[in-house]
C-alpha atoms as a PDB file:
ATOM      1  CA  UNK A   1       6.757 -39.092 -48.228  1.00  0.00           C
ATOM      2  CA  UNK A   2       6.244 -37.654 -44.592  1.00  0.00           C
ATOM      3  CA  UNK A   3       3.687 -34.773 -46.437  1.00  0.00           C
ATOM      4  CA  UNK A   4       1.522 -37.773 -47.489  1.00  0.00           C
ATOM      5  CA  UNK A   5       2.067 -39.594 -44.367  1.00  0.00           C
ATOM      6  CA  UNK A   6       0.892 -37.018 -42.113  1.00  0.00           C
ATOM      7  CA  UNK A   7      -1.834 -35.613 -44.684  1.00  0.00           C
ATOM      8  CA  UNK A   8      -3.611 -39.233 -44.564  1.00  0.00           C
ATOM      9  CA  UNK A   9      -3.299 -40.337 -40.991  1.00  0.00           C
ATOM     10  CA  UNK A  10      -3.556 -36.582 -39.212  1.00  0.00           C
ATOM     11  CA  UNK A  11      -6.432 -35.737 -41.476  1.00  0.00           C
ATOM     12  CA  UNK A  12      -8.830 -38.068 -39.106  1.00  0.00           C
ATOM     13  CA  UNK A  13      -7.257 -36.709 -35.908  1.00  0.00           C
ATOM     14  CA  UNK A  14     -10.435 -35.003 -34.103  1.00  0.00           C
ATOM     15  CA  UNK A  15      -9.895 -31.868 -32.140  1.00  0.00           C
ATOM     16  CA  UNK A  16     -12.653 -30.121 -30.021  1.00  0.00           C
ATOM     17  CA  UNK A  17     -12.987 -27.682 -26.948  1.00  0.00           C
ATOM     18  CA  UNK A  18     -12.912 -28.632 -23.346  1.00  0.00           C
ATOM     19  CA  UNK A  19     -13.381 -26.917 -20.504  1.00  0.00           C
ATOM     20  CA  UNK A  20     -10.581 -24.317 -19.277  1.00  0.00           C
ATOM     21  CA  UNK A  21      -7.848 -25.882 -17.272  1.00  0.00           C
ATOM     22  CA  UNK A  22      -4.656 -24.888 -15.548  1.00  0.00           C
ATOM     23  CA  UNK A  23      -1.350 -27.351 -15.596  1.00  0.00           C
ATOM     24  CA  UNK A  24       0.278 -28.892 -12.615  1.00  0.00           C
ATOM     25  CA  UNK A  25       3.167 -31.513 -12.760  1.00  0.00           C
ATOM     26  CA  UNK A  26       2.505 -35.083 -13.587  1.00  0.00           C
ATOM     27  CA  UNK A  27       1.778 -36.884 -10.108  1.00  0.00           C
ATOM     28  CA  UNK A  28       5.108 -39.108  -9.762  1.00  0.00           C
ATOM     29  CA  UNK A  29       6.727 -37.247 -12.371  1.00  0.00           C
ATOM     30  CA  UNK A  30       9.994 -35.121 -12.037  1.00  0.00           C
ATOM     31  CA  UNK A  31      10.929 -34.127 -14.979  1.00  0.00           C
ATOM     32  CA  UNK A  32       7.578 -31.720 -15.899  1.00  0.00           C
ATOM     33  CA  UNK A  33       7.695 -28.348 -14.136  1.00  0.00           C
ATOM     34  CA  UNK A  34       4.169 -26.730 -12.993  1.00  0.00           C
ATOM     35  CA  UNK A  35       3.398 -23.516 -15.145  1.00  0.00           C
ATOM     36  CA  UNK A  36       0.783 -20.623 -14.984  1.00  0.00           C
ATOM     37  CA  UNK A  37      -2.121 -19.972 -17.164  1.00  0.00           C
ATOM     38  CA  UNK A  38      -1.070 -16.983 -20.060  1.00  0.00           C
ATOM     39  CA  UNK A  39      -2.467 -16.366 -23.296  1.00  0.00           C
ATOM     40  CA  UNK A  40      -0.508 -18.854 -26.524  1.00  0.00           C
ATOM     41  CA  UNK A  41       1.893 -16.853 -28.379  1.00  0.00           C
ATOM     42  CA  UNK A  42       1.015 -16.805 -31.854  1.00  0.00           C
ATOM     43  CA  UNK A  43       4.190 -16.402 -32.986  1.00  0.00           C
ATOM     44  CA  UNK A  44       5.637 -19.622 -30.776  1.00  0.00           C
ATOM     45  CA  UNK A  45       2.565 -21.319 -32.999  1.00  0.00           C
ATOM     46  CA  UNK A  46       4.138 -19.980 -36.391  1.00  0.00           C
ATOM     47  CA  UNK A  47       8.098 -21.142 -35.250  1.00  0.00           C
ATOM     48  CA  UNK A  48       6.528 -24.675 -34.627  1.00  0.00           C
ATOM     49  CA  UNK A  49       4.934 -24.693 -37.733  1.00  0.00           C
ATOM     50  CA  UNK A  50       7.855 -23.662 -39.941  1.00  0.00           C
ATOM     51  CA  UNK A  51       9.835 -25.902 -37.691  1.00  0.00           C
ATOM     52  CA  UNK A  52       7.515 -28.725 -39.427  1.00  0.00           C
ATOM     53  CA  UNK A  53       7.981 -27.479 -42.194  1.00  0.00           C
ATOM     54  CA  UNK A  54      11.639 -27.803 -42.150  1.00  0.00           C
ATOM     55  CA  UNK A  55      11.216 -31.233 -40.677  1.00  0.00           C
ATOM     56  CA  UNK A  56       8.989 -32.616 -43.815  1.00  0.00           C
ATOM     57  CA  UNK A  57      11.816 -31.070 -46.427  1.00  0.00           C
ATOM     58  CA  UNK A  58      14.944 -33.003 -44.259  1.00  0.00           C
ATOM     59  CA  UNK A  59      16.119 -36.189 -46.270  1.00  0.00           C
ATOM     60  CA  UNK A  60      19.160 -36.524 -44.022  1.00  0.00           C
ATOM     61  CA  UNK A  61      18.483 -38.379 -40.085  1.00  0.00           C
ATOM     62  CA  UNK A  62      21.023 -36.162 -38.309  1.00  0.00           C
ATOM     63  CA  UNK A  63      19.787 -33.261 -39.484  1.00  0.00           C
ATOM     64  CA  UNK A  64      15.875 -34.069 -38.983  1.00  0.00           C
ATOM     65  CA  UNK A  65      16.835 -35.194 -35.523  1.00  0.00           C
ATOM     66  CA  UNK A  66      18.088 -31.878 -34.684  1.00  0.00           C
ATOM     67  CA  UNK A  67      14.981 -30.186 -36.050  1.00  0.00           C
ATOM     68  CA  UNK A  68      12.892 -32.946 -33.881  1.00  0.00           C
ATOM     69  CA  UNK A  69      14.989 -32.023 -30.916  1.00  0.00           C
ATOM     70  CA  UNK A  70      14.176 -28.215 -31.635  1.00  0.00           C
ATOM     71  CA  UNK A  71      10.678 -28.696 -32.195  1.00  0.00           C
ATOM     72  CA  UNK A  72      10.034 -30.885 -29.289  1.00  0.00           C
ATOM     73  CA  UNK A  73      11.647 -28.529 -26.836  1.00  0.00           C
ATOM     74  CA  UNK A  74       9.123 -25.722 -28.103  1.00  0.00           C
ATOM     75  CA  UNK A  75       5.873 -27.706 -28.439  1.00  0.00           C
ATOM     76  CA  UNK A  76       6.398 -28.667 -24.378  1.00  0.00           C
ATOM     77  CA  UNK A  77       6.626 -24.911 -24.047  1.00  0.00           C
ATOM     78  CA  UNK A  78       3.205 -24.619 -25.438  1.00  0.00           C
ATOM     79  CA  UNK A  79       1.829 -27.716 -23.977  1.00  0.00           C
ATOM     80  CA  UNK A  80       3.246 -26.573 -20.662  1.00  0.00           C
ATOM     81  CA  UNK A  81       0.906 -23.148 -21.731  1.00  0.00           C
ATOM     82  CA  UNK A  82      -2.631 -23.978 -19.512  1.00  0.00           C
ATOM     83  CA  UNK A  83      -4.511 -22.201 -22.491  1.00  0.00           C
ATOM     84  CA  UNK A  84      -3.174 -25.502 -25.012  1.00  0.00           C
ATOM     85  CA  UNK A  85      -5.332 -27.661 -23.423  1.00  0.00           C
ATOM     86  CA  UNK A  86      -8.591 -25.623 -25.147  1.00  0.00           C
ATOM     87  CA  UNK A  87      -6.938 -23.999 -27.816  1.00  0.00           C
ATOM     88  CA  UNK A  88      -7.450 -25.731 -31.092  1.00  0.00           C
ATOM     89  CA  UNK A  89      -4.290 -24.988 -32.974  1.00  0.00           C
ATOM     90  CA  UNK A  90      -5.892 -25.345 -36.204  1.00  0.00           C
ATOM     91  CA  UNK A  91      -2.375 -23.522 -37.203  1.00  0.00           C
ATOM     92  CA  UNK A  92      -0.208 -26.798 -36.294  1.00  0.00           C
ATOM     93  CA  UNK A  93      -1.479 -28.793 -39.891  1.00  0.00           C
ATOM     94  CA  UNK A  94       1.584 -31.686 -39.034  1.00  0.00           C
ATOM     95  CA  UNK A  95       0.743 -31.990 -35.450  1.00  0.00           C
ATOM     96  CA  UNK A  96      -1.837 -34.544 -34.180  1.00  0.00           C
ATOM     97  CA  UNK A  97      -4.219 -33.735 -31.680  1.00  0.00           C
ATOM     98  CA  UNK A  98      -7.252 -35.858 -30.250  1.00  0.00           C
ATOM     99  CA  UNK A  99      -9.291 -35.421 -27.665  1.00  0.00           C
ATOM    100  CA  UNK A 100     -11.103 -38.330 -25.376  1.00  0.00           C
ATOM    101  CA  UNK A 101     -14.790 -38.674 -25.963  1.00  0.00           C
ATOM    102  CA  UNK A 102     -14.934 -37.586 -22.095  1.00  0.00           C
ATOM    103  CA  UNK A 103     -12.238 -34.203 -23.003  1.00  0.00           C
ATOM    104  CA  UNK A 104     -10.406 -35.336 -20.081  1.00  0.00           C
ATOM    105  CA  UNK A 105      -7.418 -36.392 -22.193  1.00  0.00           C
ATOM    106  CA  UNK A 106      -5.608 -34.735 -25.081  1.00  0.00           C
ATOM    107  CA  UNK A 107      -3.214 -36.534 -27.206  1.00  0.00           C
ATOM    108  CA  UNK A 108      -0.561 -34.955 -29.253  1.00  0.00           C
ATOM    109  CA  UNK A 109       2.189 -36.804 -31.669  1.00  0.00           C
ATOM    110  CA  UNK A 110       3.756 -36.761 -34.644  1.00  0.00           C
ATOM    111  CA  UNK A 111       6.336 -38.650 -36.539  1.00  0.00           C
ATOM    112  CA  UNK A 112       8.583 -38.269 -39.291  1.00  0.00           C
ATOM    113  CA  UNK A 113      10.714 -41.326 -41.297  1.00  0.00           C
ATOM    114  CA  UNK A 114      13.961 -42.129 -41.507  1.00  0.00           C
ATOM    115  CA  UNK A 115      16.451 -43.418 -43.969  1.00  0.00           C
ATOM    116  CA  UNK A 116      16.241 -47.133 -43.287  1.00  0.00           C
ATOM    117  CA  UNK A 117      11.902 -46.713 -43.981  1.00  0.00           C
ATOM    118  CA  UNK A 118      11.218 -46.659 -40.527  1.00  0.00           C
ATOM    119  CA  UNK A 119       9.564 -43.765 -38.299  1.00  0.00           C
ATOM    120  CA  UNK A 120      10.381 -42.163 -35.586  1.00  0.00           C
ATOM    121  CA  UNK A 121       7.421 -40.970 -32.918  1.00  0.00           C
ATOM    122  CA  UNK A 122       6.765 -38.197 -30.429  1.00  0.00           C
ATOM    123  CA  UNK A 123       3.500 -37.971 -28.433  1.00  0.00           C
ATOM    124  CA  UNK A 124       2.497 -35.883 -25.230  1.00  0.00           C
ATOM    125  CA  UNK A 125      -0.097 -36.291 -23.198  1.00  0.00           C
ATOM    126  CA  UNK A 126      -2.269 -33.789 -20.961  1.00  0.00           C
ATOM    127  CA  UNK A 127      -4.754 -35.316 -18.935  1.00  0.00           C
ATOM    128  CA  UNK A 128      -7.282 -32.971 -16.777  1.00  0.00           C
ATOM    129  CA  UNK A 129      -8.378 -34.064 -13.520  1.00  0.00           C
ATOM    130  CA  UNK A 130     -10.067 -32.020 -10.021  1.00  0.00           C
ATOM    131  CA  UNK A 131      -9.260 -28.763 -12.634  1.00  0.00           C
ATOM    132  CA  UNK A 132      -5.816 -29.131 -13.125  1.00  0.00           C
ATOM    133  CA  UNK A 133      -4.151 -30.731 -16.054  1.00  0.00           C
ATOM    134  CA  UNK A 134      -1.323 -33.380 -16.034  1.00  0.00           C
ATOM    135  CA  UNK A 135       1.345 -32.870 -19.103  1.00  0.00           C
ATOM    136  CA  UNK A 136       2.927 -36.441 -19.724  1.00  0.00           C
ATOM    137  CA  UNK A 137       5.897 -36.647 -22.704  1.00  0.00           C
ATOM    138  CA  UNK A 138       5.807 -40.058 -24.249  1.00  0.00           C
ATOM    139  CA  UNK A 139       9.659 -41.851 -24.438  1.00  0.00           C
ATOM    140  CA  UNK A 140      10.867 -44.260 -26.928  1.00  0.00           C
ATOM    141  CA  UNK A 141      13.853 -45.496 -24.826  1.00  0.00           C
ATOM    142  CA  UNK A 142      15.742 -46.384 -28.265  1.00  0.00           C
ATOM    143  CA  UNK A 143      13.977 -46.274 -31.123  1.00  0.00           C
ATOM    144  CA  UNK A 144      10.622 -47.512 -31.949  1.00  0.00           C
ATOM    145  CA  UNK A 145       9.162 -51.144 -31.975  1.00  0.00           C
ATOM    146  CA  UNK A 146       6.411 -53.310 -32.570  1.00  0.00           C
ATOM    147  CA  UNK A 147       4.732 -54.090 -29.264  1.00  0.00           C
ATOM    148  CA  UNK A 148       3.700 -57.926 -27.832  1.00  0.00           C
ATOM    149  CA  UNK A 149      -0.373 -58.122 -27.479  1.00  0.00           C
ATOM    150  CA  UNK A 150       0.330 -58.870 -24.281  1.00  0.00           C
ATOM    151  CA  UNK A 151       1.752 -57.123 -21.515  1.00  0.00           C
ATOM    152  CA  UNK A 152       1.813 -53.540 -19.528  1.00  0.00           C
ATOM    153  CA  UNK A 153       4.075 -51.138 -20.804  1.00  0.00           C
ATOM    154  CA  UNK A 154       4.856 -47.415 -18.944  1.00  0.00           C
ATOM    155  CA  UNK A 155       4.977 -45.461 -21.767  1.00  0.00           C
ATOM    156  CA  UNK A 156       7.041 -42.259 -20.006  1.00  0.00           C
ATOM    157  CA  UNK A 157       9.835 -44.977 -20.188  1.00  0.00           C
ATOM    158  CA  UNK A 158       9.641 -46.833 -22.669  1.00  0.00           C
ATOM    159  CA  UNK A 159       7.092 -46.422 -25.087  1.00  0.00           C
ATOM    160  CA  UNK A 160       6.475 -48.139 -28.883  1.00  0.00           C
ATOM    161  CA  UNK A 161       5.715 -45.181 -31.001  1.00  0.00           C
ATOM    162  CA  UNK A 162       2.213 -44.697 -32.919  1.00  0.00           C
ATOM    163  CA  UNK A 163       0.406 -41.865 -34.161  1.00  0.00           C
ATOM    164  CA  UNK A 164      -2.981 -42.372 -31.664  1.00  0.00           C
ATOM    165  CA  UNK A 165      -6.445 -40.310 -33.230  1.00  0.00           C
ATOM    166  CA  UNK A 166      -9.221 -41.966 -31.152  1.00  0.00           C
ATOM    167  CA  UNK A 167      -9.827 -41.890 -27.781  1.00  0.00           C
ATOM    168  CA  UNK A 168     -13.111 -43.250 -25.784  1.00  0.00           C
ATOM    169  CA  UNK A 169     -13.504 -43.440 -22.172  1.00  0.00           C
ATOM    170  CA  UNK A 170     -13.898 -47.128 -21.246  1.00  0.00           C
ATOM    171  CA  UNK A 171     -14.955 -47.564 -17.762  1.00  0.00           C
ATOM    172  CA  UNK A 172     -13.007 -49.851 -15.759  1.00  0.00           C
ATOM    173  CA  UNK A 173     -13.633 -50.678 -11.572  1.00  0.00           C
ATOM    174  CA  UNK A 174     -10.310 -49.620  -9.743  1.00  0.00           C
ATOM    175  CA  UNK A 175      -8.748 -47.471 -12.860  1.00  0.00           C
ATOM    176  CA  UNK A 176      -9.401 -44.796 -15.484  1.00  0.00           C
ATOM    177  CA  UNK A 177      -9.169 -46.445 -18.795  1.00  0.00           C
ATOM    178  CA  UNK A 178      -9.391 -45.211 -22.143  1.00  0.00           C
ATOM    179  CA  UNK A 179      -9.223 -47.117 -25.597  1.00  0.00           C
ATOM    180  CA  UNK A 180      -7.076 -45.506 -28.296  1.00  0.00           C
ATOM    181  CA  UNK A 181      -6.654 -45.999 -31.688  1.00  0.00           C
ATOM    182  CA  UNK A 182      -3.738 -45.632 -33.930  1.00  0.00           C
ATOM    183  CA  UNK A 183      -1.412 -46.197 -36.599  1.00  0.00           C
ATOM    184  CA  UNK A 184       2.422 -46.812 -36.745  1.00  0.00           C
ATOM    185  CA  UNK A 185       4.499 -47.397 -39.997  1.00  0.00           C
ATOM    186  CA  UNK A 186       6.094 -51.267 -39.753  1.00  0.00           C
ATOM    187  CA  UNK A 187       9.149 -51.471 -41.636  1.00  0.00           C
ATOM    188  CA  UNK A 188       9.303 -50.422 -45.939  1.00  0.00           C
ATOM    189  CA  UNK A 189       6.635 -52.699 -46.670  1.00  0.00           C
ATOM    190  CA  UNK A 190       4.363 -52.919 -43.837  1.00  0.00           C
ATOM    191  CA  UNK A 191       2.652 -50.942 -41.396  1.00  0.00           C
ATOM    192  CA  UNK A 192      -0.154 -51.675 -38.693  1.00  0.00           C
ATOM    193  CA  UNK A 193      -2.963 -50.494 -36.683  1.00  0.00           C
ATOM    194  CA  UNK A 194      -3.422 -50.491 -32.960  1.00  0.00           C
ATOM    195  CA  UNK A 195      -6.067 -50.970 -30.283  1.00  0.00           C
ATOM    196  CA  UNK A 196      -4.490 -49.723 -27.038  1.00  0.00           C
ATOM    197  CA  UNK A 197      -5.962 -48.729 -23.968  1.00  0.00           C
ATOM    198  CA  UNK A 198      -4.456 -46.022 -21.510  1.00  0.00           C
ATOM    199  CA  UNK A 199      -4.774 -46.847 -17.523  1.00  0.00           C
ATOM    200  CA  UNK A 200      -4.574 -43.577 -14.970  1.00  0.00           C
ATOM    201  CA  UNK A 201      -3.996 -45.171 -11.683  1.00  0.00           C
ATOM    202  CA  UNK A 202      -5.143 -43.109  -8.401  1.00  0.00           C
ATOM    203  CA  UNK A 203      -1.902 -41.387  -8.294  1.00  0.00           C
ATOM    204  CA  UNK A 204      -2.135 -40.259 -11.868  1.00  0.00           C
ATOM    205  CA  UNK A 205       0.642 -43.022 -13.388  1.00  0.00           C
ATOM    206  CA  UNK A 206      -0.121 -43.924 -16.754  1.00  0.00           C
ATOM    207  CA  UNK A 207       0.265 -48.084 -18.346  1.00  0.00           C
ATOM    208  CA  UNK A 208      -0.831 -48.793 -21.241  1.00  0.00           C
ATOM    209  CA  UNK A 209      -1.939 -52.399 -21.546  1.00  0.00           C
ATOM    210  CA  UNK A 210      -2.663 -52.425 -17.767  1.00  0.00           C
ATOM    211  CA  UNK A 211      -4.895 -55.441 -17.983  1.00  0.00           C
ATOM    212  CA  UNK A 212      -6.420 -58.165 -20.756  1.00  0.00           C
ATOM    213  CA  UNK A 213      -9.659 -55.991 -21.312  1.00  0.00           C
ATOM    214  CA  UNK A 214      -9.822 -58.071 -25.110  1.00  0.00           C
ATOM    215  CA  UNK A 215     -11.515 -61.468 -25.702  1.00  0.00           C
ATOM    216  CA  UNK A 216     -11.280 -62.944 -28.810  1.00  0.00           C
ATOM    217  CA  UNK A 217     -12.901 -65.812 -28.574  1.00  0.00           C
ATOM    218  CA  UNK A 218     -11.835 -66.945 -25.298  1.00  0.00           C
ATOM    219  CA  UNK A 219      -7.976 -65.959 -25.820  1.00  0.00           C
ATOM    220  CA  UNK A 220      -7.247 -62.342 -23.986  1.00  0.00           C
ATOM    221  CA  UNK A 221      -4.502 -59.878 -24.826  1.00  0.00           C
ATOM    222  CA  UNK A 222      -3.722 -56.133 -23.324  1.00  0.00           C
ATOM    223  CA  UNK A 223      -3.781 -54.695 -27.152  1.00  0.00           C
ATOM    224  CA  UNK A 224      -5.046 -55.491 -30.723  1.00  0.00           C
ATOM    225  CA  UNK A 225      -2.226 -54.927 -33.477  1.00  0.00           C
ATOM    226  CA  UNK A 226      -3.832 -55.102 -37.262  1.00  0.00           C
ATOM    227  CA  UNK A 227      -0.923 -56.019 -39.431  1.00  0.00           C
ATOM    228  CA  UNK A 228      -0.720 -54.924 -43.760  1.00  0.00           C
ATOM    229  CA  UNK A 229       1.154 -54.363 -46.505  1.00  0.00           C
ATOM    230  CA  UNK A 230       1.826 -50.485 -46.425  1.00  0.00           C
ATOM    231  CA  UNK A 231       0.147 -50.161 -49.866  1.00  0.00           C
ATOM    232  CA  UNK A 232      -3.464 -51.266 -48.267  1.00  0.00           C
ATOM    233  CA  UNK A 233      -5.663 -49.003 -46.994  1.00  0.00           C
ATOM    234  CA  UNK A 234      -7.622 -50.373 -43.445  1.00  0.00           C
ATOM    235  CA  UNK A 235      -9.751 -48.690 -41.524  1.00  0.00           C
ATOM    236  CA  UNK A 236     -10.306 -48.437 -37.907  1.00  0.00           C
ATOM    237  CA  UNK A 237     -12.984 -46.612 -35.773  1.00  0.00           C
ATOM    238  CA  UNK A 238     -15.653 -46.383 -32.973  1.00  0.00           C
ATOM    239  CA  UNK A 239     -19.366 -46.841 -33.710  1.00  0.00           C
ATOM    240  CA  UNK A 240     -22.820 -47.261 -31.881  1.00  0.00           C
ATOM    241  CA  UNK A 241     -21.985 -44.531 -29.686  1.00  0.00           C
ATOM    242  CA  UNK A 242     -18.641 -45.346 -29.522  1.00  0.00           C
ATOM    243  CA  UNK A 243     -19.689 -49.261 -27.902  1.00  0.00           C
ATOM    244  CA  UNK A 244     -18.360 -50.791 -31.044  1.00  0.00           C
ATOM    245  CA  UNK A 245     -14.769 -51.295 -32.910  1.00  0.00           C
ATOM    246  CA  UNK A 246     -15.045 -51.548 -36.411  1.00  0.00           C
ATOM    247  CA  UNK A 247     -12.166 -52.951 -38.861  1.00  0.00           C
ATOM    248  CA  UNK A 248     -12.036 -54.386 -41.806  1.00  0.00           C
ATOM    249  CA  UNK A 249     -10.989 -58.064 -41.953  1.00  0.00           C
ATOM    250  CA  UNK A 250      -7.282 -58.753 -43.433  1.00  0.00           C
ATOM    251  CA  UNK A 251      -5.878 -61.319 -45.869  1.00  0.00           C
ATOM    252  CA  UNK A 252      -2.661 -62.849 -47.550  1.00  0.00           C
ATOM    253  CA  UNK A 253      -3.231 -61.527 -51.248  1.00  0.00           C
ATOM    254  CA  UNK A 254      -2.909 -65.708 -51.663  1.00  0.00           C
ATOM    255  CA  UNK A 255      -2.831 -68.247 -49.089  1.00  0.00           C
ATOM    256  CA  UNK A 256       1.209 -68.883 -49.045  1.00  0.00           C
ATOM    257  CA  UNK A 257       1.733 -65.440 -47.952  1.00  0.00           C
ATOM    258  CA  UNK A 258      -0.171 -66.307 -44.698  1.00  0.00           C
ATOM    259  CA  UNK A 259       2.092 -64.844 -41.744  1.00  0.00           C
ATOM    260  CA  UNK A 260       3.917 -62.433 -44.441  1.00  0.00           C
ATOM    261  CA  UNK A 261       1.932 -58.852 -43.426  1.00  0.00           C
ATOM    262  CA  UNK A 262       3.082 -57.083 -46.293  1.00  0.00           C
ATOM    263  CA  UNK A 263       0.784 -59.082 -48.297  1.00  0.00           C
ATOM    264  CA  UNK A 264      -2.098 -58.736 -45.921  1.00  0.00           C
ATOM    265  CA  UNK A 265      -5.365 -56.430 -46.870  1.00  0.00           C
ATOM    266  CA  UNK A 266      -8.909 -56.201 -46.349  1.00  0.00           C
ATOM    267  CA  UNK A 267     -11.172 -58.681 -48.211  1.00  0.00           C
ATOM    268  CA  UNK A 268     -14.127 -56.284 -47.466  1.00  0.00           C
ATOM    269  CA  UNK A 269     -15.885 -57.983 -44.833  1.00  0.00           C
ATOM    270  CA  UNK A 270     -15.802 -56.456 -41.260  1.00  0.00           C
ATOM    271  CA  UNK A 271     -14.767 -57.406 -37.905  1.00  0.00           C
ATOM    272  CA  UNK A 272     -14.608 -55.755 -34.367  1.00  0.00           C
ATOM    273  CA  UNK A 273     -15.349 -55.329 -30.667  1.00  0.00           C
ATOM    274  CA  UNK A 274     -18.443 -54.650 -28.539  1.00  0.00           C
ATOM    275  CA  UNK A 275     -17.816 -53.564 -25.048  1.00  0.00           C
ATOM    276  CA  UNK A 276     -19.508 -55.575 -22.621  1.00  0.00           C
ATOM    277  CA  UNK A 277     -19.777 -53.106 -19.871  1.00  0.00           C
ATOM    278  CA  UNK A 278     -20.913 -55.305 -16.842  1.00  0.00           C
ATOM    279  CA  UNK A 279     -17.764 -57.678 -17.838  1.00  0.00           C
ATOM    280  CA  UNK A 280     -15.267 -54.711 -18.330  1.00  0.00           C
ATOM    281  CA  UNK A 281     -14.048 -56.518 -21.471  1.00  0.00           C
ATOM    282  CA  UNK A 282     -14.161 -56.013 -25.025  1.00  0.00           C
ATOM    283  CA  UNK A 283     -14.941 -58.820 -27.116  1.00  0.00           C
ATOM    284  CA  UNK A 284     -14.898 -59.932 -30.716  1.00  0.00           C
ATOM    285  CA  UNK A 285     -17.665 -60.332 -33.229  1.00  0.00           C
ATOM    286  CA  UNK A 286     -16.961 -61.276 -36.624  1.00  0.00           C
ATOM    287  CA  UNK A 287     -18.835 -60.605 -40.133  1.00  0.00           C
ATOM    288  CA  UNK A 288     -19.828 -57.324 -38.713  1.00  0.00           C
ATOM    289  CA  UNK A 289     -22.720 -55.981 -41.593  1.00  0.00           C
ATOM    290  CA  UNK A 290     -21.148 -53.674 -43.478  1.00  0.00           C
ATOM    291  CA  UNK A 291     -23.921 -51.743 -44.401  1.00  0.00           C
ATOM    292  CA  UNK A 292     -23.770 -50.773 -40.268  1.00  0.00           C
ATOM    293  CA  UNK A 293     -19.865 -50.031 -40.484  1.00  0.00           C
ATOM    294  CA  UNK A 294     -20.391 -46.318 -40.780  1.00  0.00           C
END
């Protein structure tokens, strides 16, 4: 179950080269130590990768949380590394790794499931800015949850979980802002989709859903969630030079199933966003043409 998991959502992770970097603390943050440039161990790169590997055969929570534990500790070694930021780590098959449209941001996670058919997430972020880089660990306080469409969250404190593998730079007046896409596993029969966007405030904090930048028809929210039954396939992704959200439209499988999401799938017409730059907003068009979805 996690093999296919990760093989179909990590698969469309992007990874590409950015400039070289070095890595301070996160502005604000205490608990991330500053660390020198040196060359990645290869053989760090192999432990984490068996360490996935062990991870993906658990069947038992206590003993995959150990492994997480394990695993986690080591990959903030690495990411603490300055040379992680441009290395590709082609080696790390279970670990997903995007980087922004801008490669100012680099977003790792992962996630493996438990016994009661829910997930549970990991994600660190390095951000690169005046030629340093920021390393910011993303915490689930408890355990993960569905987030509102609404409202800011900080997600060093108390994030939702998702595996994120888009990133664009969306350019916002008093804030950095970035638009991320991802995926997170519902419940046993549903899962969802997300349209989040990442603020960096002057003094490097990070909030995701730091303002209603969505319009949908008049009626703003801070985040998009798509909703489905866990058997569906849906896609999500940037087009037209990344000005565009694309998505396929979701259904009930019958109309008395409407509000039940694990009978929700596409009905293969498209919807989406286009960001309106002089407005700041995205908003939504509907019956997108399908033939200009890719």
């Amino acid at each position: 179950m996690y093999h296919l998991i990760m093989r179909s959502i990590l698969s469309t992770i992007l990874g590409s080269m950015a400039l070289a970097a070095s890595i301070s603390p996160a502005m604000g943050s205490k608990n991330i130590t500053e660390c020198k440039p040196i060359k990645t161990d290869s053989q760090s790169v192999a432990n984490i990768s068996s360490l996935f590997d062990s991870l993906r055969n658990s069947h038992n929570d206590s003993v995959s949380f150990a492994i997480n534990d394990t695993l986690k500790n080591k990959i903030t070694i690495l990411l603490n590394n300055a040379e992680s930021f441009d290395n590709q780590l082609s080696a790390l098959n279970n670990l997903g790794k995007c980087y922004s449209d801008d490669h100012l941001i680099r977003i790792y996670s992962w996630a493996f499931p438990l016994s009661d058919k829910t997930y549970h997430y990991e994600c660190f972020i390095q951000y690169k800015s005046d030629k340093q880089v920021y390393l910011y660990p993303l915490t689930c306080k408890n355990e993960a949850y569905q987030p509102q469409q609404n409202g800011s969250i900080d997600p060093c404190t108390n994030w939702y979980g998702a595996l994120y593998y888009k990133a664009v730079f969306t350019r916002q007046k008093k804030a950095k802002c970035y638009t991320l896409l991802g995926w997170a596993g519902n419940d046993a029969t549903s899962d969802y989709k997300i349209i989040e966007t990442l603020w960096i405030d002057a003094k490097g904090k990070l909030t995701m859903g730091g303002k209603n930048i969505f319009d949908n028809n008049g009626v703003t929210s801070t985040r998009i969630l798509l909703k489905y039954s866990n058997d569906a396939k849906v896609g999500l992704d940037f087009q037209d030079s990344n000005t565009r959200i694309v998505f396929d439209h979701l259904v009930p499988s019958e109309p008395t199933y409407k509000g039940i999401y694990s009978y929700y799938g596409p009905d293969f017409t498209y919807d989406g966003y286009e960001y309106l730059n002089k407005k700041g907003i995205w908003e939504s068009v509907e019956n997108i043409d399908a033939k200009n979805k890719e």
